[in-house]
N, C-alpha and C. Protein backbone atom coordinates (compact mmCIF):
# COMPACT_ATOMS: atom_id res chain seq x y z
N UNK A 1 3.99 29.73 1.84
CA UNK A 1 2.95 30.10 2.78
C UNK A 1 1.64 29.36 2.47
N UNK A 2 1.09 29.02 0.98
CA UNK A 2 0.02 28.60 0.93
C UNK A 2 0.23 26.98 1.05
N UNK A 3 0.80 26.28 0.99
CA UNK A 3 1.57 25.19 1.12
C UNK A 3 1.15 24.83 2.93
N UNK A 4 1.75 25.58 3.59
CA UNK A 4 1.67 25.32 5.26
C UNK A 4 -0.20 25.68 5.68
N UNK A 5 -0.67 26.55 4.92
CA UNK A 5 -1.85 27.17 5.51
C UNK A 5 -3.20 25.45 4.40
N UNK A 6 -2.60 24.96 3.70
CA UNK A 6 -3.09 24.15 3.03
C UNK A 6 -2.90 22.50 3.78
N UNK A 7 -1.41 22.69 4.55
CA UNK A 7 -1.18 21.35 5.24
C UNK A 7 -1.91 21.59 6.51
N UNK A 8 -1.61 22.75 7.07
CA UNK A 8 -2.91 22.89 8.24
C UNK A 8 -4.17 22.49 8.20
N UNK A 9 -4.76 23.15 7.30
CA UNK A 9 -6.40 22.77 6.90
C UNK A 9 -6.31 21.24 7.08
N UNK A 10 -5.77 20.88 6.12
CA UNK A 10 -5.89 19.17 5.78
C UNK A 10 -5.84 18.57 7.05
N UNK A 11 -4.62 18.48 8.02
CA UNK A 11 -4.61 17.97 9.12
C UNK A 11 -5.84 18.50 10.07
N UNK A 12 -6.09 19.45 9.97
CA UNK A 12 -7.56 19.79 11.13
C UNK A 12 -8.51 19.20 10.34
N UNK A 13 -8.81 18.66 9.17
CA UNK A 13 -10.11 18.61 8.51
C UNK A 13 -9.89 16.91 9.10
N UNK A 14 -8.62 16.20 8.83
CA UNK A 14 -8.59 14.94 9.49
C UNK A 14 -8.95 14.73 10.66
N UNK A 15 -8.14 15.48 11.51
CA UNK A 15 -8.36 15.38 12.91
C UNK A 15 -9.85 15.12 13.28
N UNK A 16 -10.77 16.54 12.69
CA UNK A 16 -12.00 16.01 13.25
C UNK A 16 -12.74 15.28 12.57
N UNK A 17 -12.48 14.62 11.39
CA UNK A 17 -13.20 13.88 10.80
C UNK A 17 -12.94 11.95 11.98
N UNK A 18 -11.82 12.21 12.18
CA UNK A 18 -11.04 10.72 13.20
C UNK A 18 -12.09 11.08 14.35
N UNK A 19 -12.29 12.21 15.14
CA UNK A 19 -13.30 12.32 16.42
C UNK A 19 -14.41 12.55 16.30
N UNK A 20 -15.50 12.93 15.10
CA UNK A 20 -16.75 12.61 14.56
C UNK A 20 -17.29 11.98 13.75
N UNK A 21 -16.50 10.77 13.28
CA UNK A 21 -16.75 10.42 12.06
C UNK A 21 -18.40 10.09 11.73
N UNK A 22 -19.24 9.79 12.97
CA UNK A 22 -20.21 9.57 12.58
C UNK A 22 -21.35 10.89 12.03
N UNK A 23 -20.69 11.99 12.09
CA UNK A 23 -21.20 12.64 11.72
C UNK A 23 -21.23 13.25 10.44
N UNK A 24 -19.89 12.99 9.74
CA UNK A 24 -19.97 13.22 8.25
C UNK A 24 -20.63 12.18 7.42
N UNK A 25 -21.38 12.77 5.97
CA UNK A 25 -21.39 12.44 5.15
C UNK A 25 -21.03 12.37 4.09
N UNK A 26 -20.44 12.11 3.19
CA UNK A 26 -20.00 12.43 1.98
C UNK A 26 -20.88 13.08 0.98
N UNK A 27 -20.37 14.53 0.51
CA UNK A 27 -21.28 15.06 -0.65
C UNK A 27 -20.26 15.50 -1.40
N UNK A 28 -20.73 14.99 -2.66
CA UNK A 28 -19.55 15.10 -3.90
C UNK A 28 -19.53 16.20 -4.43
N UNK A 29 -20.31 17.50 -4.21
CA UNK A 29 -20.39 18.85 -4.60
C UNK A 29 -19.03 19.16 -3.77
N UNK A 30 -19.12 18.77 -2.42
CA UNK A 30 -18.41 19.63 -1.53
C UNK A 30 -16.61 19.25 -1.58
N UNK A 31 -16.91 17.53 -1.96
CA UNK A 31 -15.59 17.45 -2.38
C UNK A 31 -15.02 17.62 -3.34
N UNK A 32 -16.03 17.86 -4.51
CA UNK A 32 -15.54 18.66 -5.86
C UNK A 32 -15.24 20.23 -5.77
N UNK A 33 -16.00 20.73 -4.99
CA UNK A 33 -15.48 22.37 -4.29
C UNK A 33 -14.10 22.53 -3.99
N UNK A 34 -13.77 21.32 -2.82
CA UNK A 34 -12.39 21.06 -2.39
C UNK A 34 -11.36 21.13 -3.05
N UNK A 35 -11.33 20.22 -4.11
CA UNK A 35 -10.47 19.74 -5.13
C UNK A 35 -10.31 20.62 -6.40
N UNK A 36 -11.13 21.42 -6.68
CA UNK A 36 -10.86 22.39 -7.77
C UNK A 36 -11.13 23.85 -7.49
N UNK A 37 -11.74 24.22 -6.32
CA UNK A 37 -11.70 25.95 -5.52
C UNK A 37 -9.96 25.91 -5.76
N UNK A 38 -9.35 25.68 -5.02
CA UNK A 38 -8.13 26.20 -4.89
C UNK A 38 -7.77 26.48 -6.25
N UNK A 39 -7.41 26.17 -7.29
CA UNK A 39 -6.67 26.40 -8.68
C UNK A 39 -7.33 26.88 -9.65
N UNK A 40 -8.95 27.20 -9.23
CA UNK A 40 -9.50 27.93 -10.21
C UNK A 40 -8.89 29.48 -9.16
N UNK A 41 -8.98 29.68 -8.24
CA UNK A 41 -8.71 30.97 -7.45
C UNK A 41 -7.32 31.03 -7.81
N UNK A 42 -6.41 30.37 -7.70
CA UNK A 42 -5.15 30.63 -8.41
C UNK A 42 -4.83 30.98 -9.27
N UNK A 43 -5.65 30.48 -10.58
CA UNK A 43 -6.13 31.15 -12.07
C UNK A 43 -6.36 31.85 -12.12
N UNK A 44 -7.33 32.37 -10.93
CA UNK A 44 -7.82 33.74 -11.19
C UNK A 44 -6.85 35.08 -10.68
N UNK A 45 -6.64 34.67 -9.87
CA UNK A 45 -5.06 35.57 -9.78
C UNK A 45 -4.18 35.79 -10.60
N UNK A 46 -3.57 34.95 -11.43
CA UNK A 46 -2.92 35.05 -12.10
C UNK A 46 -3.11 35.80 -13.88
N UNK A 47 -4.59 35.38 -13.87
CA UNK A 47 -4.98 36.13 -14.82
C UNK A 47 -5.33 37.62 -14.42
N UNK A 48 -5.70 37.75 -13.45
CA UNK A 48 -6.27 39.23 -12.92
C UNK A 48 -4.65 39.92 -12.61
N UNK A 49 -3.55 39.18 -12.53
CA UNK A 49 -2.56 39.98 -12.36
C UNK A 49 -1.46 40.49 -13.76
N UNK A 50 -1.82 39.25 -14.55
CA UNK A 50 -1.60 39.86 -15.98
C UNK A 50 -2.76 41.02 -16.91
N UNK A 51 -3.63 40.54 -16.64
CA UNK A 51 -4.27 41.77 -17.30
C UNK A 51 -4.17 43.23 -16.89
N UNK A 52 -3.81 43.24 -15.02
CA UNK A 52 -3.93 44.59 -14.67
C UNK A 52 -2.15 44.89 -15.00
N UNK A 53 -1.20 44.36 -15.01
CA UNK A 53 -0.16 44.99 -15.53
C UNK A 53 -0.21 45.76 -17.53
N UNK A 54 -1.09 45.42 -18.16
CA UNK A 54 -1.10 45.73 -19.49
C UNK A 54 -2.08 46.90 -19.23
């Protein structure tokens, strides 16, 4: 499920980046957000789901 809801995003984030391009800019906060939000939130699940079983 997070797999399809992750290939979605990606393809809509393309899509409109191909029909506005002049409107983005690149900010490296936001693509560092991108690239490491997901697996710190995964971490955090996973730790929040071992600790609450003990």
């Amino acid at each position: 499920m997070i797999w399809i809801i992750s290939i979605a995003l990606s393809l809509g984030f393309k899509l409109y980046g191909f029909k506005h391009s002049e409107q983005l800019s690149i900010n490296y906060e936001i693509i560092f957000l991108l690239v490491f939000a997901p697996s710190l939130v995964v971490t955090m699940i996973i730790i929040l789901k071992k600790l609450l079983k003990h």
